[in-house]
N, C-alpha and C. Protein backbone atom coordinates (compact mmCIF):
# COMPACT_ATOMS: atom_id res chain seq x y z
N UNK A 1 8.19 -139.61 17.41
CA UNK A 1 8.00 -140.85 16.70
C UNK A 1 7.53 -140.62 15.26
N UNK A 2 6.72 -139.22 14.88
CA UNK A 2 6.34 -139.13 13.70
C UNK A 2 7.50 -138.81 12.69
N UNK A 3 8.36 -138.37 13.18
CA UNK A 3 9.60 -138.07 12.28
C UNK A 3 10.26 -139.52 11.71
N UNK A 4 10.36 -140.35 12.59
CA UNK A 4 11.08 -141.66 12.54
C UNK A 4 10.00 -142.44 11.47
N UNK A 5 8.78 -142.17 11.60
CA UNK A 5 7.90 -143.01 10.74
C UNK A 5 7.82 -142.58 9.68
N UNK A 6 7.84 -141.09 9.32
CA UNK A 6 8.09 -140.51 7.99
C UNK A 6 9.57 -140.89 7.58
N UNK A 7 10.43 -140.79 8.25
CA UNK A 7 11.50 -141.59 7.63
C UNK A 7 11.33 -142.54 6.96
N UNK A 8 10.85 -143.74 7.68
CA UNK A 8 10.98 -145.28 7.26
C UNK A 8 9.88 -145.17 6.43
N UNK A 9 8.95 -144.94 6.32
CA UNK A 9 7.52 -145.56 5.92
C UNK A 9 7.28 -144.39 4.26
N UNK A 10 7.06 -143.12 4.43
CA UNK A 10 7.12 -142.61 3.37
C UNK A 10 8.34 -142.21 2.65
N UNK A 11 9.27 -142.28 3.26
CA UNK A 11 10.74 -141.97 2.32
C UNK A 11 11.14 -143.33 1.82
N UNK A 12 10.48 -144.36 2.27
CA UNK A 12 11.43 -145.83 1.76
C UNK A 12 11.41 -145.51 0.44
N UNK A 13 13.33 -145.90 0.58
CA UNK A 13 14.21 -145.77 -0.91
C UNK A 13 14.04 -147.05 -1.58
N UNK A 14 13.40 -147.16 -2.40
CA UNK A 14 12.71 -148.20 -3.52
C UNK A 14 14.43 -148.15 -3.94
N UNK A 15 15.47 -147.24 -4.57
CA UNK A 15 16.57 -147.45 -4.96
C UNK A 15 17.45 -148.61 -4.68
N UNK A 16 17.93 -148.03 -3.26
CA UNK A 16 18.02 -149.53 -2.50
C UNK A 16 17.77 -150.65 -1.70
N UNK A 17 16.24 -150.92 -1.99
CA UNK A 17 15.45 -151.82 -1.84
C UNK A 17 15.91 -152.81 -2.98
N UNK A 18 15.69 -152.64 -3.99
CA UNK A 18 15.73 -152.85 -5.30
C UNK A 18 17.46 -153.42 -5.88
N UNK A 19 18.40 -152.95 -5.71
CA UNK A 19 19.16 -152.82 -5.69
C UNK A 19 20.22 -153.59 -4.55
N UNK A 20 20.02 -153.75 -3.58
CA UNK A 20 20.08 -154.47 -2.70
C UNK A 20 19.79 -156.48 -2.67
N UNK A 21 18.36 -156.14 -3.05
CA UNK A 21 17.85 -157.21 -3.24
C UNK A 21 18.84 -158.01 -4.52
N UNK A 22 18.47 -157.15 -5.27
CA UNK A 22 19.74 -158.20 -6.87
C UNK A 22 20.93 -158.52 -6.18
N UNK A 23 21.55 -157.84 -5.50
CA UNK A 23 23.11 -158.32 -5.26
C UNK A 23 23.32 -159.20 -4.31
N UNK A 24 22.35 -159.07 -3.30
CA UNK A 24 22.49 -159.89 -1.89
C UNK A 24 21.47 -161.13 -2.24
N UNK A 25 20.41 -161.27 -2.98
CA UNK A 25 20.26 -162.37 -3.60
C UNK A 25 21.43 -163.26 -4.09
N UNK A 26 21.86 -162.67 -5.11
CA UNK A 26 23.04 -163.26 -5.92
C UNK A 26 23.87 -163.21 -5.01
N UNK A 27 24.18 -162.98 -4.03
CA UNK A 27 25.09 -163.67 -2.66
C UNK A 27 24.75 -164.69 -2.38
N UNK A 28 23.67 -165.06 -2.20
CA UNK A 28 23.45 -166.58 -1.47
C UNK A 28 23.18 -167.70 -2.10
N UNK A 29 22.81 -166.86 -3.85
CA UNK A 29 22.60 -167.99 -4.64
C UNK A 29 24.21 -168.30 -4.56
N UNK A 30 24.94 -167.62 -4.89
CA UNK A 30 26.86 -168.18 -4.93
C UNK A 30 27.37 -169.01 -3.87
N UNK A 31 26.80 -169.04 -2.64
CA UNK A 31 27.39 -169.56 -1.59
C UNK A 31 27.04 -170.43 -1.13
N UNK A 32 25.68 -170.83 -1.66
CA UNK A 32 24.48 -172.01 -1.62
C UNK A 32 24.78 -172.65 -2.61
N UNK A 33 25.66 -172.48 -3.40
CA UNK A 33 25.16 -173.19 -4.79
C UNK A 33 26.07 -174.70 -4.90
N UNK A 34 26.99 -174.65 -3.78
CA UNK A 34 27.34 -176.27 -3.14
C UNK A 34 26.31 -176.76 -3.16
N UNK A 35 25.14 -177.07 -2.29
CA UNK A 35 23.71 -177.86 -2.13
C UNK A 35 23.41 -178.14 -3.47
N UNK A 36 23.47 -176.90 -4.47
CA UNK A 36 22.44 -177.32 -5.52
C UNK A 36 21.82 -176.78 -6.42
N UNK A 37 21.79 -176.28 -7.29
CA UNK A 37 20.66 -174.84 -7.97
C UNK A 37 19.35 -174.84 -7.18
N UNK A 38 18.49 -175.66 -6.56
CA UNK A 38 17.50 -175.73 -6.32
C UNK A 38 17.52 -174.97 -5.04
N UNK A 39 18.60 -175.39 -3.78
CA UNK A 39 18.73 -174.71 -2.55
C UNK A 39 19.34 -173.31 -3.11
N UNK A 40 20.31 -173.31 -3.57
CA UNK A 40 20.67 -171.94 -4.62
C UNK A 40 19.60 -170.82 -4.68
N UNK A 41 18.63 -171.45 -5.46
CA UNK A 41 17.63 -170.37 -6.04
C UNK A 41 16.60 -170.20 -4.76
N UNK A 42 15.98 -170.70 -3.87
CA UNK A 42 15.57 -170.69 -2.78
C UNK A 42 15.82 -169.95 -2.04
N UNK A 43 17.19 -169.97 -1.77
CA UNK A 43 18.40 -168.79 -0.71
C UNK A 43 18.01 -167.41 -1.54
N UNK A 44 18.21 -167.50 -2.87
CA UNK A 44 18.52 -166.14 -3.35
C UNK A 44 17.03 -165.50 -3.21
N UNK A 45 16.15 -166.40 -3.97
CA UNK A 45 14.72 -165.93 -3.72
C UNK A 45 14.11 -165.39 -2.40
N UNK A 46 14.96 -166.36 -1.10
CA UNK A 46 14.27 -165.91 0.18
C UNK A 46 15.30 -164.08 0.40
N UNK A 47 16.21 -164.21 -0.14
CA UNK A 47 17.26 -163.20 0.50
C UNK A 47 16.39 -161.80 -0.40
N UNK A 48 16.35 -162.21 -1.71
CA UNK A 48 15.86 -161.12 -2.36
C UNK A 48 14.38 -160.45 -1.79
N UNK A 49 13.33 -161.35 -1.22
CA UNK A 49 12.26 -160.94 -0.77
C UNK A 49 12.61 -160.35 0.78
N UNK A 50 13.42 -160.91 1.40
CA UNK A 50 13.75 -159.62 2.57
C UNK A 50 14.00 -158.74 2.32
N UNK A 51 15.50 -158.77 1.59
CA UNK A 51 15.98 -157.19 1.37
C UNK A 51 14.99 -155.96 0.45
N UNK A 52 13.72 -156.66 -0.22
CA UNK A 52 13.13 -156.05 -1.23
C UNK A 52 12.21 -155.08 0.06
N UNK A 53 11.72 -155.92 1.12
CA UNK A 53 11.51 -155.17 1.89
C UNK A 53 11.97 -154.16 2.80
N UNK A 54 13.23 -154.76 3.40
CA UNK A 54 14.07 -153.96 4.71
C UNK A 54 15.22 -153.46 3.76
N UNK A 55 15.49 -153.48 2.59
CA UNK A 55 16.53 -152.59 2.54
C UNK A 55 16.05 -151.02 2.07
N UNK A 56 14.97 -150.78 1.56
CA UNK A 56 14.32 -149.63 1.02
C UNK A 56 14.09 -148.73 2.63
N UNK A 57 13.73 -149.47 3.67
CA UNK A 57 13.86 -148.76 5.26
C UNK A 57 15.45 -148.36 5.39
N UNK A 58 15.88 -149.13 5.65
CA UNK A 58 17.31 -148.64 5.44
C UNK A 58 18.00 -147.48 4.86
N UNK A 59 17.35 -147.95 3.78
CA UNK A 59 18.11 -146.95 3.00
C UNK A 59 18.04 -144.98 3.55
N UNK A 60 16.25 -145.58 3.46
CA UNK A 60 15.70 -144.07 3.99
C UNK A 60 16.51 -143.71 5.03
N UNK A 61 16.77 -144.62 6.14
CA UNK A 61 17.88 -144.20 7.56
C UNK A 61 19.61 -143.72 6.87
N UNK A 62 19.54 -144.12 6.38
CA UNK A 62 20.98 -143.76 5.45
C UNK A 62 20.92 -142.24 5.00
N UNK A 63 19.95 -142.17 4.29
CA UNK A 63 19.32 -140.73 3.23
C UNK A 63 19.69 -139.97 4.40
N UNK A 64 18.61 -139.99 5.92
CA UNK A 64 18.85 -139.22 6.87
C UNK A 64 19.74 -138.96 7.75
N UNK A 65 21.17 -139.85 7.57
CA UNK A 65 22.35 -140.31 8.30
C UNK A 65 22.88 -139.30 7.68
N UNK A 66 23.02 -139.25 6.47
CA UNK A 66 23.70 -138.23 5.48
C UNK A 66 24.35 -136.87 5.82
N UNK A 67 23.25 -136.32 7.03
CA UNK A 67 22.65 -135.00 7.12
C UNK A 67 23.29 -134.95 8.54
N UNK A 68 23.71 -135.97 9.61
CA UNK A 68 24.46 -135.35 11.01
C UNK A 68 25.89 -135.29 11.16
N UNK A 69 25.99 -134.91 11.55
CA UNK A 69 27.91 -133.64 11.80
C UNK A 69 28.06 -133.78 13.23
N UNK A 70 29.54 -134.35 13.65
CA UNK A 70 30.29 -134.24 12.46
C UNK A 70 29.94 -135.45 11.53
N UNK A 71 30.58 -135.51 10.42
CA UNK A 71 30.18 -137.07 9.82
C UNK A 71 30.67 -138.16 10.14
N UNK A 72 31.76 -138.35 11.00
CA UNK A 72 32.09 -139.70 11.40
C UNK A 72 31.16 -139.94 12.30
N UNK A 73 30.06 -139.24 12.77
CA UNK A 73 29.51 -139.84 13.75
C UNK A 73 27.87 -140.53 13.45
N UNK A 74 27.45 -139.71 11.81
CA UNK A 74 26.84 -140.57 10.85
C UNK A 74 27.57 -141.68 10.47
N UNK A 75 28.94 -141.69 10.22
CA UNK A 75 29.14 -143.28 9.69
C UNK A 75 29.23 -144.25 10.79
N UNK A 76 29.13 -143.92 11.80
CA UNK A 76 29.38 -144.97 13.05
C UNK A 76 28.00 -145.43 13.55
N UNK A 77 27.26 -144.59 13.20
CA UNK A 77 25.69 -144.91 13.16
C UNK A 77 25.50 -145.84 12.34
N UNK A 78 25.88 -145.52 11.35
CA UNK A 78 25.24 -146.21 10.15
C UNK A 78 26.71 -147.92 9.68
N UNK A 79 26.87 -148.09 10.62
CA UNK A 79 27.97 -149.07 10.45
C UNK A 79 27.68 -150.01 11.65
N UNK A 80 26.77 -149.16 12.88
CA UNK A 80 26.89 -150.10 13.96
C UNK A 80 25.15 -150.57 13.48
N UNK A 81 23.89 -149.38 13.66
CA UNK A 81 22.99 -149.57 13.59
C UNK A 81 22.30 -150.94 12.61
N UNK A 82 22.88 -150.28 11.18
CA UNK A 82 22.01 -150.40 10.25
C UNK A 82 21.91 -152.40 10.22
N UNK A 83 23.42 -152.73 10.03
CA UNK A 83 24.33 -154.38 9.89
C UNK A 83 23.14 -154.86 11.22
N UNK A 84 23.82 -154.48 12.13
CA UNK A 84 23.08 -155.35 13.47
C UNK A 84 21.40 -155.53 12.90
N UNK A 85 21.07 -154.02 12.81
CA UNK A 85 19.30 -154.90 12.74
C UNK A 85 18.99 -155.63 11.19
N UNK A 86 19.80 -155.46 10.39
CA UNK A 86 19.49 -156.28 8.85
C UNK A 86 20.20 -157.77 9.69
N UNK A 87 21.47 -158.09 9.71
CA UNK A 87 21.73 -158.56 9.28
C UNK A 87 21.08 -160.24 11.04
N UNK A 88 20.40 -159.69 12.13
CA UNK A 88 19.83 -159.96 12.71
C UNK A 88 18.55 -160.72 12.51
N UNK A 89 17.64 -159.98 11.56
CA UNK A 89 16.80 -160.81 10.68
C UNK A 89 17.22 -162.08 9.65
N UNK A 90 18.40 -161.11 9.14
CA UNK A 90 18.55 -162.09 7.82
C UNK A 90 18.67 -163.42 8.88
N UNK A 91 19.52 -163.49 10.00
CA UNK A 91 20.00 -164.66 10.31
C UNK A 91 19.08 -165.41 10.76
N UNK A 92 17.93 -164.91 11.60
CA UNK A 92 16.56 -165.86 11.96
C UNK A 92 16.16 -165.92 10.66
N UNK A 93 15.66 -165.34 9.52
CA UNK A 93 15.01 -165.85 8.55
C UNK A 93 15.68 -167.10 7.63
N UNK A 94 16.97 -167.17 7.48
CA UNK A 94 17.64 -167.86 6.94
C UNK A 94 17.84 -169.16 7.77
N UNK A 95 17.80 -168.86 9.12
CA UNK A 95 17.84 -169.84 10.21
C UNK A 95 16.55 -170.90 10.60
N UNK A 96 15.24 -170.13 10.00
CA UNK A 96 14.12 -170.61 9.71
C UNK A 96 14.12 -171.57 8.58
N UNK A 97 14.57 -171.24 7.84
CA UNK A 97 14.37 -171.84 6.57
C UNK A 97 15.38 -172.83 6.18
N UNK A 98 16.35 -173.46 6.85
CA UNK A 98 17.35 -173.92 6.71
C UNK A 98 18.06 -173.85 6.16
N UNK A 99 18.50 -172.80 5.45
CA UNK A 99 19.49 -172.42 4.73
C UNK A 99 21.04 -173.26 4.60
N UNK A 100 21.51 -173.63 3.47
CA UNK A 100 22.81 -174.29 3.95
C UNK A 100 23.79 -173.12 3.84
N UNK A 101 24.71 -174.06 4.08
CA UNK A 101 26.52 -173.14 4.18
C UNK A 101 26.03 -171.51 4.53
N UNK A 102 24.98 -171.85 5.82
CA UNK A 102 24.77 -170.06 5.89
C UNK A 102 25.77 -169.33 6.92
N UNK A 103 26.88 -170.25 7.34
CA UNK A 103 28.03 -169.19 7.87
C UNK A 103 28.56 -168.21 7.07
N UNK A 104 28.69 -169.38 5.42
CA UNK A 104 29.45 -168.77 4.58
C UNK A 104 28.55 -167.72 3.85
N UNK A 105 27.33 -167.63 3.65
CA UNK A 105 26.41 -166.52 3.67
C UNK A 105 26.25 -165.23 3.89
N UNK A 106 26.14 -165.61 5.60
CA UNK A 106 25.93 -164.48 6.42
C UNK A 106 27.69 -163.74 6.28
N UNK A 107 28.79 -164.45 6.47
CA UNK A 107 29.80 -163.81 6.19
C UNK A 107 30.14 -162.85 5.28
N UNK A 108 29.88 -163.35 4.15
CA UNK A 108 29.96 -162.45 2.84
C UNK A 108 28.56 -161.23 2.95
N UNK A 109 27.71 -161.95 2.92
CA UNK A 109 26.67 -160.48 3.38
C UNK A 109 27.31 -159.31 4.50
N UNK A 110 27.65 -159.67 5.37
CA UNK A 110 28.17 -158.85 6.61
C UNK A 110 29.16 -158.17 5.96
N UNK A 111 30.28 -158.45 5.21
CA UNK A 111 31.65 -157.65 4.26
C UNK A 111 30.70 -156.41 3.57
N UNK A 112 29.77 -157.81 2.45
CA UNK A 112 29.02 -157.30 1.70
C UNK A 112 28.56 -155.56 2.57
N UNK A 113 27.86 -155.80 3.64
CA UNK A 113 27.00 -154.52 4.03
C UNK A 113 27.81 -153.40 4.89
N UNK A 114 29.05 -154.24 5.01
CA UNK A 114 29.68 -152.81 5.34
C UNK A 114 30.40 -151.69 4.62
N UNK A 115 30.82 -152.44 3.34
CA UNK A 115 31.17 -151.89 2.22
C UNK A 115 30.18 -150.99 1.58
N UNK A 116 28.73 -151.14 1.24
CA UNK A 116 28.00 -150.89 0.91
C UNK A 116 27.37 -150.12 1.70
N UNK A 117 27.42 -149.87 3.12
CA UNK A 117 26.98 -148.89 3.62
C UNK A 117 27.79 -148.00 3.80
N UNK A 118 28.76 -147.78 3.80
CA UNK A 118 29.66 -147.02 3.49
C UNK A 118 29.63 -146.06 1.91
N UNK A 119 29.35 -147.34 1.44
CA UNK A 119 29.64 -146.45 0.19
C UNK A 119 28.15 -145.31 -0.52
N UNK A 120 27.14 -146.43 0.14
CA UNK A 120 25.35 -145.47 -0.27
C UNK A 120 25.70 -144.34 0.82
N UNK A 121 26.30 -144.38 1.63
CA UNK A 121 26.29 -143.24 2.87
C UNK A 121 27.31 -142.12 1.98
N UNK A 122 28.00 -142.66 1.31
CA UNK A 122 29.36 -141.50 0.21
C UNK A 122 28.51 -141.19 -0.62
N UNK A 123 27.70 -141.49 -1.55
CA UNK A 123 26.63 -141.43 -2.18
C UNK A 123 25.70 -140.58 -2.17
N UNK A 124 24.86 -141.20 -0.71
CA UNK A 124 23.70 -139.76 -0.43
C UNK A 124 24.57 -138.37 -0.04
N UNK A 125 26.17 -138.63 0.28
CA UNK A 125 26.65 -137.12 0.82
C UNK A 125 26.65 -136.80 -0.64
N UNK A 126 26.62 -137.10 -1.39
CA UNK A 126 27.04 -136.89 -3.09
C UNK A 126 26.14 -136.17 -3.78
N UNK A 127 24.40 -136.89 -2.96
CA UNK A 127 22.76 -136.70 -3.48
C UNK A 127 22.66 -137.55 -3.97
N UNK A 128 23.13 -138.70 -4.73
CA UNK A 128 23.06 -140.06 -4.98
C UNK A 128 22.25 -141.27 -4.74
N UNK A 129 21.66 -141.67 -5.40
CA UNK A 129 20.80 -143.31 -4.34
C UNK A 129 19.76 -142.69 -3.65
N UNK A 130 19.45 -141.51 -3.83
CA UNK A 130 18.10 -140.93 -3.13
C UNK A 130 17.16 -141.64 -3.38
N UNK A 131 15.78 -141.08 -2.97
CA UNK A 131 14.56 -141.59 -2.97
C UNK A 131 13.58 -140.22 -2.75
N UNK A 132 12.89 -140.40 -3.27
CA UNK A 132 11.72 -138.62 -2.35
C UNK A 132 11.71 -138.03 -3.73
N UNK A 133 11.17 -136.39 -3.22
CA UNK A 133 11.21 -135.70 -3.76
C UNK A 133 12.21 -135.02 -4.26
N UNK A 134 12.38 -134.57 -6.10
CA UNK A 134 13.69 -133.87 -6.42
C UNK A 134 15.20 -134.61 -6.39
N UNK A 135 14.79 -136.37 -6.26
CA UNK A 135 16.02 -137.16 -6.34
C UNK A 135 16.06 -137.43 -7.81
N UNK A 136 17.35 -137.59 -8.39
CA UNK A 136 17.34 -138.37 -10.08
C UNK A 136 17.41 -139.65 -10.03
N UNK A 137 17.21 -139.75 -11.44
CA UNK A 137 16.82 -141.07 -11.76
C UNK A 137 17.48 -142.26 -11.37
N UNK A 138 17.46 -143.42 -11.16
CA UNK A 138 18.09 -144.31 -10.64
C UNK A 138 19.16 -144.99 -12.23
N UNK A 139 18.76 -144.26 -13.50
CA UNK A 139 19.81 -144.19 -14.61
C UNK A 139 20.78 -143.36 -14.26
N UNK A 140 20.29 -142.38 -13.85
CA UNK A 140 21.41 -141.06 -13.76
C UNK A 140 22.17 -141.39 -12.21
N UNK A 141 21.81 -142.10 -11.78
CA UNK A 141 22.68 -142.38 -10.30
C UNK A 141 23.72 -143.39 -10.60
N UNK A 142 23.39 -144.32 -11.09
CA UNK A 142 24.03 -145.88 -11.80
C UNK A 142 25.40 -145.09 -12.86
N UNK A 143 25.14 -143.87 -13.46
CA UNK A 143 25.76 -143.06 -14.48
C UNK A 143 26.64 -142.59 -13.43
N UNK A 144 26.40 -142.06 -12.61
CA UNK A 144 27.28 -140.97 -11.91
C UNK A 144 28.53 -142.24 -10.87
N UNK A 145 27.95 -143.29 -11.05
CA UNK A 145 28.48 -144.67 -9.78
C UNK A 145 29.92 -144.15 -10.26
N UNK A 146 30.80 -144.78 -11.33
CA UNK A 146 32.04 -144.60 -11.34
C UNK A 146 33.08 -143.75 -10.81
N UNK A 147 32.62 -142.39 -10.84
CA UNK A 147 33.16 -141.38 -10.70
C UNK A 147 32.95 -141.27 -9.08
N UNK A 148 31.42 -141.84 -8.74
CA UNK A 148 31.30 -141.44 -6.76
C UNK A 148 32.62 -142.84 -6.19
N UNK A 149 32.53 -143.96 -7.25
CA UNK A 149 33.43 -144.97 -6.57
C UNK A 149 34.90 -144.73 -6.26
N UNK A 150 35.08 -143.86 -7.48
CA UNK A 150 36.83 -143.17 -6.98
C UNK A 150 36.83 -142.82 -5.91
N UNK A 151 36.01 -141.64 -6.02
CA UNK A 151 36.35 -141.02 -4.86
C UNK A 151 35.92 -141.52 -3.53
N UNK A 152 34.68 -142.52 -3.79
CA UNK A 152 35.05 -143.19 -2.48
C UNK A 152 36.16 -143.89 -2.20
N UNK A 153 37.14 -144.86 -3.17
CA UNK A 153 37.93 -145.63 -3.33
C UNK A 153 39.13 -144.60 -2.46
N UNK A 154 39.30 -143.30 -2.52
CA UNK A 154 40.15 -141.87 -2.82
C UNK A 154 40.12 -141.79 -0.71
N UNK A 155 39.15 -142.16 0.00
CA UNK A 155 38.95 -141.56 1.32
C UNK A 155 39.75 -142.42 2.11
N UNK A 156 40.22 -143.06 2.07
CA UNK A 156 41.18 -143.65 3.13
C UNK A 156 42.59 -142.83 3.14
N UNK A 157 42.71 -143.30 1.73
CA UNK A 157 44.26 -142.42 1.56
C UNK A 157 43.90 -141.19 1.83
N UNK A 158 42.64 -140.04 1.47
CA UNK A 158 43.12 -138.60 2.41
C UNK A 158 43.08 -138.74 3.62
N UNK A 159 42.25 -139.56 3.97
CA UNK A 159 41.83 -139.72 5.84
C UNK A 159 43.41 -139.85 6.36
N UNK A 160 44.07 -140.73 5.45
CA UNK A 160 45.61 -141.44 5.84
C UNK A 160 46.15 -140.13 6.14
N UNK A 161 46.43 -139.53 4.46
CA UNK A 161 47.69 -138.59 4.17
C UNK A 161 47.32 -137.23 5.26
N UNK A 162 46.29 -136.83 5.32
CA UNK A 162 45.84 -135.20 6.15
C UNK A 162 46.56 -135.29 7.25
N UNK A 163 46.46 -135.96 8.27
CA UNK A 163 47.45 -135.49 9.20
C UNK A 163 48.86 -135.22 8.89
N UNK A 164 49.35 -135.89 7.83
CA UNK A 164 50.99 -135.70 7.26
C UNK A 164 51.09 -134.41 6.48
N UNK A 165 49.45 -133.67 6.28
CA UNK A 165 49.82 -132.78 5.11
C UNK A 165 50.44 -131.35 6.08
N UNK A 166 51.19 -130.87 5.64
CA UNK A 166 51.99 -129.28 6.53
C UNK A 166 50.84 -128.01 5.63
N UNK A 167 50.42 -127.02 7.20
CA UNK A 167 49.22 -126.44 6.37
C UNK A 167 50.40 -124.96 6.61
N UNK A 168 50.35 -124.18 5.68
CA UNK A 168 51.22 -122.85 5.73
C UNK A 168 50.99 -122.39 7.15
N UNK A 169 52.22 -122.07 7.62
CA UNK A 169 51.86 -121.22 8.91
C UNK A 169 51.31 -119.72 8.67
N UNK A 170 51.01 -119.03 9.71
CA UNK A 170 49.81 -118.06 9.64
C UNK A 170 50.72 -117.05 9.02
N UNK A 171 52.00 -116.52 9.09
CA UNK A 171 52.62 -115.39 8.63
C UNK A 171 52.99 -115.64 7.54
N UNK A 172 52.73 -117.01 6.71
CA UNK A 172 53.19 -116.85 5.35
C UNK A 172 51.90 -116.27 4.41
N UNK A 173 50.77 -116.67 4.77
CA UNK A 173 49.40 -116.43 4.79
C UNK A 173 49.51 -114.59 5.07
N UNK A 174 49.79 -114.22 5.75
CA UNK A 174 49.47 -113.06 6.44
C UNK A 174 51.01 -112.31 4.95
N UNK A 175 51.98 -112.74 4.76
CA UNK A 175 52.61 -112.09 3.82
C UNK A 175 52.08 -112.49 2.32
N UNK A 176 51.68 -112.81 1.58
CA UNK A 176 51.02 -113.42 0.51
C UNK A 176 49.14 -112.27 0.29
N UNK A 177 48.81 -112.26 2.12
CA UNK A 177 47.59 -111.29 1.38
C UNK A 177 48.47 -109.98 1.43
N UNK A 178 49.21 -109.55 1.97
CA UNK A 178 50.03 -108.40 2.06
C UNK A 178 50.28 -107.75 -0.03
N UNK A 179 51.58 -109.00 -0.14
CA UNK A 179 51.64 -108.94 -1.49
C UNK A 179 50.63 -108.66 -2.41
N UNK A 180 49.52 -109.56 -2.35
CA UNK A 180 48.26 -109.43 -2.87
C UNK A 180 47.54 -108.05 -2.89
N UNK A 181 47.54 -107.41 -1.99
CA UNK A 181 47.20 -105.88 -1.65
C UNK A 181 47.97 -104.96 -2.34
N UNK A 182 49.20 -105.17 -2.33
CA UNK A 182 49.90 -104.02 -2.87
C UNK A 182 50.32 -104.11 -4.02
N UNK A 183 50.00 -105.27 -4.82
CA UNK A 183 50.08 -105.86 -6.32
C UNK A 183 48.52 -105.15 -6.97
N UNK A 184 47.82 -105.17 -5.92
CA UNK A 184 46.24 -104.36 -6.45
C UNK A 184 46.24 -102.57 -6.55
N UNK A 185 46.84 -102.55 -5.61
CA UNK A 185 46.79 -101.01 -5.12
C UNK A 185 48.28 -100.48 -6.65
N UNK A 186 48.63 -100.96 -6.96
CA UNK A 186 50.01 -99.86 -7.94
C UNK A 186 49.73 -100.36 -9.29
C-alpha cells in the first residue's frame, strides 16, 4: 500500500492537475453555456476545482503506467481504470449540483479523456508531462507538444501498416552480413 500512496500522494503531477483543470473546465463552460454564462461559469468553476484535485492523482498513475510491458497492457489500464474512476465522480459531483445539459458534458469529457489519456500516456513514454524529480519544465513540455502530437497522431497508421510490412527473410540477412565480411576482410 506504501508504494500506491507514494504514487498518488507524493508524485501528484501538479502538470496535469493544472492542465486538465483549464480544458475540462472550458468543457462545461461550452456545453452549459445554453442555460447561461452564469450556469456556464459555475459548471466550469465546479469542473475546474475537481480536476485541480483528481487529475494531478491521475496523472501520477499514468507517470507509473508508463513503465509496464508489454505496453498495450499499460494502455488498457489506463483507458479502463483511470475514465471509470474520474469520470464516476465527475458524474455524482455534477449530479449534485445540478448541472444542466450534463449528458452533453459528461459526453464530451468522456471523448475528451480518452484522447487525452492516451496521449499524456505517449507523452510520459516520451518523459513528457512528468512531475517529481529530474522532470522539465512544464515550458519545455508544452515546447516539445507538437512534435510528441505527430507522432502520436503517426500510431495508428504504424499499428495499421506493421502487420502488412514484409521483414527480409533470414538468408537474405545471413547473405548481406556475408558480403559485409568480405568487403572488410580485402
Amino acid at each position: 500500500m506504501k508504494p500506491l500512496r507514494n504514487a498518488l500522494f507524493l508524485r501528484w503531477n501538479w502538470k496535469t492537475a493544472f492542465l486538465s483543470a483549464l480544458l475540462r473546465g472550458l468543457i462545461f463552460f461550452a456545453t452549459t453555456w445554453k442555460s447561461g454564462w452564469q450556469a456556464a461559469a459555475a459548471a466550469m468553476a465546479a469542473e475546474a476545482a475537481l480536476r485541480s484535485v483528481t487529475a494531478g492523482f491521475y496523472g501520477s498513475l499514468t507517470q507509473r503506467l508508463r513503465f509496464i510491458t508489454p505496453r498495450w497492457k499499460g494502455t488498457l489500464i489506463a483507458l479502463i481504470l483511470l475514465p471509470t474512476m474520474a469520470h464516476s465522480i465527475e458524474f455524482v459531483m455534477h449530479t449534485l449540483r445540478g448541472t444542466p445539459h450534463l449528458a452533453t458534458g459528461m459526453k464530451a469529457s468522456i471523448c475528451f479523456t480518452l484522447i487525452s489519456t492516451l496521449f499524456h500516456l505517449h507523452a510520459a513514454r516520451q518523459g513528457a508531462f512528468l512531475s517529481g524529480k529530474g522532470s522539465a519544465t512544464l515550458r519545455s513540455d508544452l515546447r516539445r507538444t507538437p512534435a510528441m502530437l505527430k507522432g502520436f497522431l503517426a500510431l495508428p497508421i504504424r499499428a495499421v501498416s506493421k502487420p502488412f510490412q514484409t521483414p527480409e527473410p533470414n538468408y537474405v540477412l545471413a547473405i548481406r552480413s556475408q558480403n559485409r565480411d568480405l568487403s572488410e576482410n580485402s
